[in-house]
Protein backbone atom coordinates (compact mmCIF):
# COMPACT_ATOMS: atom_id res chain seq x y z
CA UNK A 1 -31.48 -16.71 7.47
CA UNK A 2 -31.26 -20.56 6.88
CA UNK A 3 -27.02 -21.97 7.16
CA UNK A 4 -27.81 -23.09 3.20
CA UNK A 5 -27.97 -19.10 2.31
CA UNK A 6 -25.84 -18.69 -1.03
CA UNK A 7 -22.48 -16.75 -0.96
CA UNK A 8 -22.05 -13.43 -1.14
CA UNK A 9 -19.25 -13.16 -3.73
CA UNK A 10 -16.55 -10.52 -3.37
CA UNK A 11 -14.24 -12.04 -5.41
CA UNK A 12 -15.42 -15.03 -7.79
CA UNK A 13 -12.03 -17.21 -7.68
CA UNK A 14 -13.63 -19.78 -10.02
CA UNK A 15 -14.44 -17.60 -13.14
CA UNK A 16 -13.30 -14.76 -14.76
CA UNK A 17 -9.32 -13.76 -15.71
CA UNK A 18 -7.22 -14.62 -12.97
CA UNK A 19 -4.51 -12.02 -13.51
CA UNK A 20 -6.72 -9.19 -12.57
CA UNK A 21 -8.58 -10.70 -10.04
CA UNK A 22 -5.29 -12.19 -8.02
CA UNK A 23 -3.75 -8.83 -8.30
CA UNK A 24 -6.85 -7.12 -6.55
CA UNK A 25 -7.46 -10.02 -4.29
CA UNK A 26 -3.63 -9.85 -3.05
CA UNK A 27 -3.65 -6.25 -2.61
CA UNK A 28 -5.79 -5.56 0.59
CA UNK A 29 -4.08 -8.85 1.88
CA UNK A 30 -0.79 -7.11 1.73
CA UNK A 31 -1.55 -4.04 2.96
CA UNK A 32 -3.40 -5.78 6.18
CA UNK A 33 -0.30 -7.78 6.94
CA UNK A 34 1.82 -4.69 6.49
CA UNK A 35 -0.30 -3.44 9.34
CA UNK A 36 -0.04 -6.18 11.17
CA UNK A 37 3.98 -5.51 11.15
CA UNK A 38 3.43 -2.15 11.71
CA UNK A 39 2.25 -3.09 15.06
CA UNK A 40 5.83 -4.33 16.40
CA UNK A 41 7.30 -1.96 14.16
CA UNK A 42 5.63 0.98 15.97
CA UNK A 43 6.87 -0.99 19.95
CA UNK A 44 10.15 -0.74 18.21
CA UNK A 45 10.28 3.04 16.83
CA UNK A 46 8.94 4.23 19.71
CA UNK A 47 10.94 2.48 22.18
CA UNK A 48 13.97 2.57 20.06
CA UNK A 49 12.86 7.05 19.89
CA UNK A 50 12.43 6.82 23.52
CA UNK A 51 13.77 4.42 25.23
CA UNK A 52 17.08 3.39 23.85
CA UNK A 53 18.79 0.41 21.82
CA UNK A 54 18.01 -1.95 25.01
CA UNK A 55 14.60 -1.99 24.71
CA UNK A 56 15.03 -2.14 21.10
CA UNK A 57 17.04 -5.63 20.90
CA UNK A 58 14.25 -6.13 24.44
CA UNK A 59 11.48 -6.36 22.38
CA UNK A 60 13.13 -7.70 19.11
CA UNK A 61 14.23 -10.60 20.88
CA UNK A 62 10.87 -11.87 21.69
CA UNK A 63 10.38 -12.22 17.96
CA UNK A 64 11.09 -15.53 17.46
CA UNK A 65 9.85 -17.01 20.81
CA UNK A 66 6.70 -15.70 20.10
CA UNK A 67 5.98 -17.50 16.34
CA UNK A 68 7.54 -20.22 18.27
CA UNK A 69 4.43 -20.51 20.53
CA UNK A 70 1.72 -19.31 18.08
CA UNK A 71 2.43 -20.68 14.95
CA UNK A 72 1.20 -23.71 16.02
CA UNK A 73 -2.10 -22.95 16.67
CA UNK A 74 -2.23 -20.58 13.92
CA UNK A 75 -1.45 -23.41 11.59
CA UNK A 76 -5.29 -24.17 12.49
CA UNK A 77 -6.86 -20.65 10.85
CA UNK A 78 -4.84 -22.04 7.84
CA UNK A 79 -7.03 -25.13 7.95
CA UNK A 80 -9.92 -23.85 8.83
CA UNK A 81 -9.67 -21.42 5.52
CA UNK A 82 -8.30 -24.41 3.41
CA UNK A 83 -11.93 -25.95 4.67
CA UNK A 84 -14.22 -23.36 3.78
CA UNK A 85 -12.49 -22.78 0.24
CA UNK A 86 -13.20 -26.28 -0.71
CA UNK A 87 -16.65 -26.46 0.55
CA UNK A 88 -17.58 -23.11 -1.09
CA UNK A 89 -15.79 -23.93 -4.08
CA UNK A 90 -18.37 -26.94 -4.15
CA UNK A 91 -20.90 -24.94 -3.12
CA UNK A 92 -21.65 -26.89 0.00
CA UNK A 93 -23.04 -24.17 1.99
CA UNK A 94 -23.92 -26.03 4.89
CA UNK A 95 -20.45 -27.25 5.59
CA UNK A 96 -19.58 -23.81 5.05
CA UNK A 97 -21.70 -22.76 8.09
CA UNK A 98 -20.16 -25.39 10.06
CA UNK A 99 -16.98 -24.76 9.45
CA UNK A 100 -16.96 -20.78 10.54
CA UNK A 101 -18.70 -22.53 13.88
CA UNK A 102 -16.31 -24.75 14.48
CA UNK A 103 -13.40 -22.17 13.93
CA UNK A 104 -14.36 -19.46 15.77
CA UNK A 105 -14.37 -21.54 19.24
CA UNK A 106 -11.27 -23.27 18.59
CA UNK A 107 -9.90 -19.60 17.82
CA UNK A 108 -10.53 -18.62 21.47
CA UNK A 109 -9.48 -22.02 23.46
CA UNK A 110 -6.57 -21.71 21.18
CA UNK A 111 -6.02 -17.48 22.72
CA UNK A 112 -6.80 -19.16 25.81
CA UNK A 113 -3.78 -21.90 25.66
CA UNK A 114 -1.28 -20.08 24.51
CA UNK A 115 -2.21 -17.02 27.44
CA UNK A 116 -1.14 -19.89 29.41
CA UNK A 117 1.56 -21.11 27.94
CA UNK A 118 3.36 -16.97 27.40
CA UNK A 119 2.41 -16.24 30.72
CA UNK A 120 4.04 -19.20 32.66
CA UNK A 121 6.91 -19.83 30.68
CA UNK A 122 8.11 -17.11 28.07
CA UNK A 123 10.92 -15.62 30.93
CA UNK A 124 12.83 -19.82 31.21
CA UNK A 125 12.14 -20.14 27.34
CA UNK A 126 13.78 -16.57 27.09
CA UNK A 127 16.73 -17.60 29.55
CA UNK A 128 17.25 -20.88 27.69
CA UNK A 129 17.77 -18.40 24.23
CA UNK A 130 20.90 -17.15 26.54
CA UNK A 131 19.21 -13.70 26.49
CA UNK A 132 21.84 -11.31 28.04
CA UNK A 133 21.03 -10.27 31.75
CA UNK A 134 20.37 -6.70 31.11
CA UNK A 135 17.46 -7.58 28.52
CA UNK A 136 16.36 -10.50 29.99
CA UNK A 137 13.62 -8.66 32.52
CA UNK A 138 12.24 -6.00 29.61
CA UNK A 139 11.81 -8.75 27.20
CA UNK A 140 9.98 -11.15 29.73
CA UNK A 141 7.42 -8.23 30.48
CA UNK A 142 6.67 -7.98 27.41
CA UNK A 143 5.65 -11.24 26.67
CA UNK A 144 3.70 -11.73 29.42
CA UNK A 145 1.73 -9.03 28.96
CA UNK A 146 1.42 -9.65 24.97
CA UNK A 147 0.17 -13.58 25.68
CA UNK A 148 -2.33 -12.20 28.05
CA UNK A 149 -4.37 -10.52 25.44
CA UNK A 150 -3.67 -13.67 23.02
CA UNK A 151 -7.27 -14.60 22.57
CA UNK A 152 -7.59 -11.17 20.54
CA UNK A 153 -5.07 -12.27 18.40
CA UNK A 154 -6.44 -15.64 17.53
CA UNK A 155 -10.23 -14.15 17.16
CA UNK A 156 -8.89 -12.04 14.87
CA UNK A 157 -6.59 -14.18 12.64
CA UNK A 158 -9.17 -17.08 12.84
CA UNK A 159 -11.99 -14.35 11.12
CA UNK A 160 -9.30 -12.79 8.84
CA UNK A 161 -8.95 -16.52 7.48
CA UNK A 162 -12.93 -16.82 7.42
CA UNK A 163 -13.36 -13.63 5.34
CA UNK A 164 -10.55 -14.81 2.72
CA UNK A 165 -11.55 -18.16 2.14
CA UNK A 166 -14.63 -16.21 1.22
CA UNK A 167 -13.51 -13.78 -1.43
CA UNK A 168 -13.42 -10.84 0.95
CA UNK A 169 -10.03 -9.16 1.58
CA UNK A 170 -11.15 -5.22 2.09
CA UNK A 171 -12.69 -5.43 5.47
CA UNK A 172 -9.86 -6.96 7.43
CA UNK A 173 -7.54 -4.27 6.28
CA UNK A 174 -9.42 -1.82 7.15
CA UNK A 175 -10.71 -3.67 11.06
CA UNK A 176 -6.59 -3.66 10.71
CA UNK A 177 -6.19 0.28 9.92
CA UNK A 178 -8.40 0.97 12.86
CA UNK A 179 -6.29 -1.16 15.01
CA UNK A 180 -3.13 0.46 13.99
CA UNK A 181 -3.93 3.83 14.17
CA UNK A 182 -5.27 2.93 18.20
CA UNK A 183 -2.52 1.01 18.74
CA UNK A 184 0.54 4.06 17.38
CA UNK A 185 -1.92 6.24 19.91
CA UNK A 186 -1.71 4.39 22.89
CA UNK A 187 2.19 3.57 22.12
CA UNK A 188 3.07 7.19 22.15
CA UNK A 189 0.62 8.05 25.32
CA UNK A 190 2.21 5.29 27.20
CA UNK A 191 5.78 5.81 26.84
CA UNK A 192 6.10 9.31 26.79
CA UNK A 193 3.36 10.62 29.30
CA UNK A 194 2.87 7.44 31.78
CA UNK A 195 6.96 6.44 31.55
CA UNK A 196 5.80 2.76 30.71
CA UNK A 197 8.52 1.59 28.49
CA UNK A 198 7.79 -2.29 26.96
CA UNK A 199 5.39 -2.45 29.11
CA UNK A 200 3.46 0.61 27.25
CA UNK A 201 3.79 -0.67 23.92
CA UNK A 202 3.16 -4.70 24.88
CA UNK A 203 -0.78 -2.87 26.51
CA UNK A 204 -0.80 -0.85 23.23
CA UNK A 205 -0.76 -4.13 21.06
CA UNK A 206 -3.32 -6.33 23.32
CA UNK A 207 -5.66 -2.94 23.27
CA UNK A 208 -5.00 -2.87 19.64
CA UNK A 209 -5.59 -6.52 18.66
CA UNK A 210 -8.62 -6.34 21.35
CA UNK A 211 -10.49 -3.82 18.86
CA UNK A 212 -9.45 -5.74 15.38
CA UNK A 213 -11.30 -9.23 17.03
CA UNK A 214 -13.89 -7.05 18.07
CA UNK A 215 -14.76 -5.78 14.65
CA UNK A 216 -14.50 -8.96 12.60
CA UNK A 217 -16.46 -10.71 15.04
CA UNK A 218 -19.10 -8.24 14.08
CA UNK A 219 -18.66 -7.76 10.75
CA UNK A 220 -19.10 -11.88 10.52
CA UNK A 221 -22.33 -11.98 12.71
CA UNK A 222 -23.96 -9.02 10.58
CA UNK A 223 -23.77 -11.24 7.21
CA UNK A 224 -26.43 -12.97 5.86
CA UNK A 225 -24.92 -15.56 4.13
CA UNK A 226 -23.72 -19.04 4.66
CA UNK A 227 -20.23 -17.41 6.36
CA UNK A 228 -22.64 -15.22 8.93
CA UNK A 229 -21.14 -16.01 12.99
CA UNK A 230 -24.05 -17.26 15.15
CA UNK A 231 -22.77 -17.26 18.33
CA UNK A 232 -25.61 -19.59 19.83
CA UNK A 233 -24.54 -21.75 16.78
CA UNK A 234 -21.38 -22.42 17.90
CA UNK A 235 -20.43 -26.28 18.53
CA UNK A 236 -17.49 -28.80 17.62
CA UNK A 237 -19.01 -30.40 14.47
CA UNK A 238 -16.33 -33.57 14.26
CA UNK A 239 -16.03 -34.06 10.77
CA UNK A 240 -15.33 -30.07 10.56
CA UNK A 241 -12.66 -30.46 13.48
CA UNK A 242 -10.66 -32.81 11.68
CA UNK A 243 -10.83 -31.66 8.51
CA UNK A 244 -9.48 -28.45 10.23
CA UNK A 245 -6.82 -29.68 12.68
CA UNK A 246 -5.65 -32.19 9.14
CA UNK A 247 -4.25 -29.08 7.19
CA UNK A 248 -4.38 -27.12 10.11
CA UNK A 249 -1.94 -28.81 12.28
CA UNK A 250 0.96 -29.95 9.90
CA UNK A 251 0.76 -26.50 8.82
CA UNK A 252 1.03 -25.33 12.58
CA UNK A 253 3.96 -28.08 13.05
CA UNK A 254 5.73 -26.79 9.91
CA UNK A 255 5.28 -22.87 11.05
CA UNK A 256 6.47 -23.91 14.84
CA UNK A 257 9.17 -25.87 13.58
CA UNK A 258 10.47 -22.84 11.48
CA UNK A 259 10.36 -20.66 14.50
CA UNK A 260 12.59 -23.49 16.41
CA UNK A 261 14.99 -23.11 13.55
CA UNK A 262 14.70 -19.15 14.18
CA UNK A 263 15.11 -19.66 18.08
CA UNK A 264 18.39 -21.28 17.23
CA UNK A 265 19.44 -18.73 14.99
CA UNK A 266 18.53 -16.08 17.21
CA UNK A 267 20.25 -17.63 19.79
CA UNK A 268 23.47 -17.48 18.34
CA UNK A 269 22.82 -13.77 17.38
CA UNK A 270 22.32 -13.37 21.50
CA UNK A 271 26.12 -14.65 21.56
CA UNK A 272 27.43 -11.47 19.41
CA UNK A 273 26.01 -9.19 22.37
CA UNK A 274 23.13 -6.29 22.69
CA UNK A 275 24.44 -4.03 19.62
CA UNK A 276 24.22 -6.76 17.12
CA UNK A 277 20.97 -8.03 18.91
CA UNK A 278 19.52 -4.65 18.06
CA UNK A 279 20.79 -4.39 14.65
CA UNK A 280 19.22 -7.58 13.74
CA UNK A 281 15.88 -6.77 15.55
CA UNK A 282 15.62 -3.52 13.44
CA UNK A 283 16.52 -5.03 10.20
CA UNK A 284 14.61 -8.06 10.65
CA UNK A 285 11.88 -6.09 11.28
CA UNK A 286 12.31 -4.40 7.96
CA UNK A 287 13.09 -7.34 6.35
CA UNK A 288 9.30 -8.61 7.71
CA UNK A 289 7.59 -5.92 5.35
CA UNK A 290 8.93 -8.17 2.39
CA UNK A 291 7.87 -11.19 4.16
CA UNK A 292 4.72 -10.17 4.26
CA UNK A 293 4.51 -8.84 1.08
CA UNK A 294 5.61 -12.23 -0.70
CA UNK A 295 3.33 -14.14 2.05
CA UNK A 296 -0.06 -12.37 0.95
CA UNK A 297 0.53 -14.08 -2.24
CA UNK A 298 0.53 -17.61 -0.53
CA UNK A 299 -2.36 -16.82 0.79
CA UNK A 300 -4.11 -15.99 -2.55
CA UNK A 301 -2.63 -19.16 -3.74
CA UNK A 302 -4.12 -20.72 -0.91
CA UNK A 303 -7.17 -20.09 -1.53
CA UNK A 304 -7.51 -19.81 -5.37
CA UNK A 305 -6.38 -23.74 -5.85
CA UNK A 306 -8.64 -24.11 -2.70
CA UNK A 307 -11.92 -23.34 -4.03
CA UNK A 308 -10.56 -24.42 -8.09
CA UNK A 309 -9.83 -27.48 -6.34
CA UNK A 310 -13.46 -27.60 -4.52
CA UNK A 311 -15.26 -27.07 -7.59
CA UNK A 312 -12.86 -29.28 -9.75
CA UNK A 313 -11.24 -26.61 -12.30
CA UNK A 314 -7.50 -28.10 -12.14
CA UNK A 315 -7.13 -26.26 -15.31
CA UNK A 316 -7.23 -22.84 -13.72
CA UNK A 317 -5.28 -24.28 -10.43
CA UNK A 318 -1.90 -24.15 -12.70
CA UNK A 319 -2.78 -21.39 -14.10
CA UNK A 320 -2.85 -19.77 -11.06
CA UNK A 321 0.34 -20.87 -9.44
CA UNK A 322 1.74 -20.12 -12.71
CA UNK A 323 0.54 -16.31 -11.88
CA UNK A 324 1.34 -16.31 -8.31
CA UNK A 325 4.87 -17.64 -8.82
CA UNK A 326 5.82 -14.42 -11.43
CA UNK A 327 4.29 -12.26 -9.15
CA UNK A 328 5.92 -13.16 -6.34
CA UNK A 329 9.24 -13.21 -7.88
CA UNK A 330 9.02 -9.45 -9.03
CA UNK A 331 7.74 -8.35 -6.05
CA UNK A 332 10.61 -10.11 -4.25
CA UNK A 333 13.51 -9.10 -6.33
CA UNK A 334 12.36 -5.17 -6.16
CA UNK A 335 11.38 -4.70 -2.64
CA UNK A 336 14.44 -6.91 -1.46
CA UNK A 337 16.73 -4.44 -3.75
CA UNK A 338 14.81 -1.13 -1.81
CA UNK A 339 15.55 -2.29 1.34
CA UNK A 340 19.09 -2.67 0.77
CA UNK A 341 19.53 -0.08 -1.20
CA UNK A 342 17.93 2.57 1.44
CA UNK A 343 19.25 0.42 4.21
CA UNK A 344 20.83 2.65 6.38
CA UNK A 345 18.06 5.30 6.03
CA UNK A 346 15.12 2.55 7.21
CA UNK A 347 17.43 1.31 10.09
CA UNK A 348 18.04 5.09 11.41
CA UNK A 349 14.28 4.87 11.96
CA UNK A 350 14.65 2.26 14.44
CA UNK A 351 17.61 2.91 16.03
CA UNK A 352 19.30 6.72 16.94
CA UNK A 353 21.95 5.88 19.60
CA UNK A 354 24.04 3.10 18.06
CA UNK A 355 25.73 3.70 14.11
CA UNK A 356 27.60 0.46 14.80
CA UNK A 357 24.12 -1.01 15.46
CA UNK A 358 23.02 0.28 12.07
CA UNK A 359 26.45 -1.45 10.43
CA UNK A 360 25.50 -5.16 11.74
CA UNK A 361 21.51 -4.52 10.26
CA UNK A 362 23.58 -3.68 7.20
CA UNK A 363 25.04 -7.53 7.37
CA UNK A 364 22.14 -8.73 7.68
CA UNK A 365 20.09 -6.94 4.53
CA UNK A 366 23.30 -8.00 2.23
CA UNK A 367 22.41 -11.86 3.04
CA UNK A 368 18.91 -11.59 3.76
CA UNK A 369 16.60 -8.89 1.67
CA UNK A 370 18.45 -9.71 -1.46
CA UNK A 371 17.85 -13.36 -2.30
CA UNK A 372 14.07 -12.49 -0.44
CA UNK A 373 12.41 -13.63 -3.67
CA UNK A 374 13.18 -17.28 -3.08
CA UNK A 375 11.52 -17.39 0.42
CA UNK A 376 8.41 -16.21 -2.15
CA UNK A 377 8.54 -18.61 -4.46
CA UNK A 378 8.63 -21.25 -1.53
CA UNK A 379 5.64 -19.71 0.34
CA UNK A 380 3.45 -19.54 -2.58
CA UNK A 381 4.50 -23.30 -3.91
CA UNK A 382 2.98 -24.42 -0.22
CA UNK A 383 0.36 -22.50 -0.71
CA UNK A 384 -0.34 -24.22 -3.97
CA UNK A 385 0.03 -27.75 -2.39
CA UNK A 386 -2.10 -26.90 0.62
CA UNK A 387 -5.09 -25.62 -1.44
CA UNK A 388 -4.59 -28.99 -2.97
CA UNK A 389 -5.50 -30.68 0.15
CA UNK A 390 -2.20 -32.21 0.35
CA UNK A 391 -1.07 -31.32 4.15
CA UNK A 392 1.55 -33.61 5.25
CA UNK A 393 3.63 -33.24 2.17
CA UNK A 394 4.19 -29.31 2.25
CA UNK A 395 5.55 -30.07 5.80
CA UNK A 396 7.52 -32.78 5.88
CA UNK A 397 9.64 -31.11 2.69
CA UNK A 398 9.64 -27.61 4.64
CA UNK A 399 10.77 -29.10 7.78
CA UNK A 400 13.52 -30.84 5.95
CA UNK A 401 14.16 -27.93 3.81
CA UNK A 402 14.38 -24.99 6.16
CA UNK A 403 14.49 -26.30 9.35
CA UNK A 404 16.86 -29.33 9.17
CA UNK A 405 19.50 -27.24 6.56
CA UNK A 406 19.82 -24.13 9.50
CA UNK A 407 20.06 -26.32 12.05
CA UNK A 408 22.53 -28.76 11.20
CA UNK A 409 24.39 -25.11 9.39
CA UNK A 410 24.49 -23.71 12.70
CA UNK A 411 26.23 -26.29 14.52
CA UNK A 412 28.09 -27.51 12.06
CA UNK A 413 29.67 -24.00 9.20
CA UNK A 414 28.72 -21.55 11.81
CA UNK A 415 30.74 -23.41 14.55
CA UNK A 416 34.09 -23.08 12.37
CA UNK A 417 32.99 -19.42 11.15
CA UNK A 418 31.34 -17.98 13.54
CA UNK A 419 30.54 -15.12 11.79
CA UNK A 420 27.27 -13.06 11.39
CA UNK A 421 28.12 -13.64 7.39
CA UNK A 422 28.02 -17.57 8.21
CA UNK A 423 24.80 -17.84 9.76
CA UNK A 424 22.78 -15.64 7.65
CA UNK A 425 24.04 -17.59 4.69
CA UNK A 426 21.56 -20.51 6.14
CA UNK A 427 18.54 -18.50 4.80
CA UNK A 428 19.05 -18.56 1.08
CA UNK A 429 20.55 -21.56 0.87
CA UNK A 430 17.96 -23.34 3.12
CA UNK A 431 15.45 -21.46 0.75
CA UNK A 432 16.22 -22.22 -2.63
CA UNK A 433 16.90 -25.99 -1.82
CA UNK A 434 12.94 -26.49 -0.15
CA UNK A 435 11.37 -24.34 -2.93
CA UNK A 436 13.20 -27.08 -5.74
CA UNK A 437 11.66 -30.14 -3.57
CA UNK A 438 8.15 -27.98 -3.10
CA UNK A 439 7.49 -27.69 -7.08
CA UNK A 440 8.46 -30.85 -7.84
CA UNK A 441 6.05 -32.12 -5.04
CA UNK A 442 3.53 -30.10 -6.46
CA UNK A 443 3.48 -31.41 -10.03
CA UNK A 444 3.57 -34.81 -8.77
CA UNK A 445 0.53 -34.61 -6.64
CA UNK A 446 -1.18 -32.07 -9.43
CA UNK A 447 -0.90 -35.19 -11.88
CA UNK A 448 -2.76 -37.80 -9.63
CA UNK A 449 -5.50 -34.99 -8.97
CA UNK A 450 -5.84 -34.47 -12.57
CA UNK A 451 -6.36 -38.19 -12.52
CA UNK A 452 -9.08 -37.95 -10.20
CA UNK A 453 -11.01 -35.10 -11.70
CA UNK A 454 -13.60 -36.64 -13.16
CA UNK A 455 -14.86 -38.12 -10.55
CA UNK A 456 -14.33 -34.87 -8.30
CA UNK A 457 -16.44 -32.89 -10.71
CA UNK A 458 -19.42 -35.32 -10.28
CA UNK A 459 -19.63 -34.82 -6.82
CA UNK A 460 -19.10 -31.24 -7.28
CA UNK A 461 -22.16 -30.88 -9.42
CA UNK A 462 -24.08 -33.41 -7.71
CA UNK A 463 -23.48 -31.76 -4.41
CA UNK A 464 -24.61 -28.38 -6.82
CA UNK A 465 -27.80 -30.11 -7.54
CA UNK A 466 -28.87 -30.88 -4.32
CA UNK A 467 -28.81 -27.32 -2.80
């Protein structure tokens, strides 16, 4: 089983229509990241069924403190899929190998930092949020416990990215279904029977997560293709690395820059008290099934213009944000519409002791869900100018975008109308001014590929030749 073993295709990006193909490609991808949220959404059901509001706005307020700390070094599975796109695109299927064995170690010294990093310093970073008292010591057990089992996490996400890149979208939602169904298990067993409380549900997750890296990690060493894990084979190649950590870590910067903005903003939800803190947790929560719903099709962009743009077909790269971008809206506009429409139904789930709890969740949907659909048309215009190779750009105009317009909104409108209203206003304005700058970013640097093709489709097909 030589590293120069052709691909095994699931899902030719390069030929074929593209409407049908995205469609099926972005499928499993949305229903694995809907598992992946069902993960804190079961910690929150059952503690919210269980344990009281509390623990609900204990564990929801850990949210943004935790992207905060691994979005970073997530940023690096983005690269390291960006990577593999573009060599199989080219169908360069020894950088292929050495990109899945240069991933898959950073994946665990990455689980292995941020352990570290949770474990040390989530309770201060939680204090610093101005975390009321009473939550304070449920919300720092949680984390600590969470971050211990991070290296799961990153195995997993790392793999997930592997198996994309290469077509392949089925088998991490169901490693994913396995996981959730041991993970809603052990929630329930913990809480109820052993008394456990956040604690329960924060084991339930790193048991849960434990299994999902477990199975990918398998999965990837029983190929026999150019994407098959060698373990023995796994080494730092330096041109990999850095091809990696240069999409990989403005997209990690941009991601943990986002979550600062979020800190902020969650910060001065912490100033409204417990009851709105647990309103928010519950409908952000909610609100992250749409996220992920519009996200999956980033990630198809992602990796559609990455291997188009590999083998040099920038006709079908418009064509496929083109796609992406009506899909995305629709999806937006409906599912953003549900949720507010059966708000007070989906936040009952979460939370039984508290109606006025329920009301402030309400606030939230009317500001948030709605105008969701621009947050996907952002997403998927990064994703476009990522698979492009373009790194820097995507962050520096996302950072500005999102980040710098809540920020300076929060201490500057929010200050004079301090108002739940006010602050949630930041989101759509913040996200229909970055998606503007992203697509005109994106037909800039488009053009000056286009330029370039020729060239790029020599060394495509001489790199072809050579195999």
């Amino acid at each position: 089983m030589g590293v120069g073993n052709m691909l095994k295709v699931n899902k030719d990006m390069c030929e074929g229509p593209l409407l049908g193909n995205i469609i099926t490609y972005t499928i499993p991808i949305m229903l694995t990241g809907i598992l992946q949220l069902l993960f804190n959404a079961a910690d929150l059901v059952v503690v919210g069924r269980f344990c009281g509001s509390v623990s609900v706005a204990a564990v929801g307020a850990t949210g943004a403190l935790t992207a905060l700390l691994t979005n970073l070094f997530m940023g690096l599975s983005v690269g390291a899929g960006v990577s593999l796109a573009h060599a199989l695109g080219s169908h360069d299927y020894k950088a292929a190998h050495r990109v899945v064995h240069t991933a898959m170690p950073t994946a665990a010294i990455c689980g292995l930092i941020l352990s570290v990093l949770g474990i040390c310093f989530s309770k201060q970073l939680l204090i610093w949020m101005d975390t009321p008292n009473d939550v304070l010591p449920y919300s720092a057990l949680y984390m600590k416990i969470y971050f211990g089992g991070m290296i799961f996490n990153m195995i997993y996400n790392f793999g997930a990215s592997i198996l994309r890149a290469a077509g392949e979208t089925q088998k991490p939602l169901f490693f994913l279904t396995l996981a959730g169904i041991l993970n809603v298990i052990l929630n329930v067993i913990f809480v109820t029977v052993f008394d456990m409380n956040v604690a329960g549900v924060a084991v339930a997750t790193t048991a849960s997560q434990a299994l999902s890296a477990t199975l990918v990690v398998i999965y990837l060493m029983k190929r026999t293709d150019c994407i098959q894990f060698i373990p023995k084979s796994m080494t730092f190649h330096s041109k990999t690395l850095l091809n990696i950590l240069r999409v990989g870590i403005p997209s990690g910067i941009q991601a943990s820059l986002f979550s600062i903005s979020n800190v902020i903003v969650q910060s001065s939800i912490n100033s409204f008290g417990e009851i709105v803190m647990s309103g928010n947790a519950a409908a952000a929560n909610i609100e992250g099934f749409v996220y992920i719903t519009v996200n999956s099709f980033y990630q198809t962009t992602l990796n559609f213009v990455g291997q188009n743009t590999g083998a040099g077909k920038y006709d079908r790269v418009k064509k496929v944000l083109l796609i992406c971008l009506g899909c995305v809206t629709l999806v937006g506009l409906v599912l953003g519409s549900v949720i507010y429409l059966f708000g007070e139904q989906l936040l009952s789930i979460y939370i039984t002791d508290s109606a006025e709890a329920i009301t402030y969740g309400m606030i939230r949907f009317s500001f948030v869900s709605l105008p969701y659909f621009l947050c996907g048309i952002m997403e998927v215009a990064t994703g476009a100018l990522r698979g492009l190779g373009a790194a820097f750009t995507p962050m520096i105009l996302s950072v500005v975008g999102v980040c710098g317009i809540r920020i300076a909104w929060v201490f500057t409108v929010f200050q004079y109308y301090h108002t739940q209203q006010s602050l949630y206003l930041s989101y759509p304005i913040s996200w229909a001014m970055t998606l503007g700058m992203l697509l005109v970013a994106f037909c800039v640097i488009y053009k000056r590929r286009m330029a370039l093709q020729p060239r790029l489709t020599q060394k495509a097909e001489a790199q072809t030749a050579n195999m």
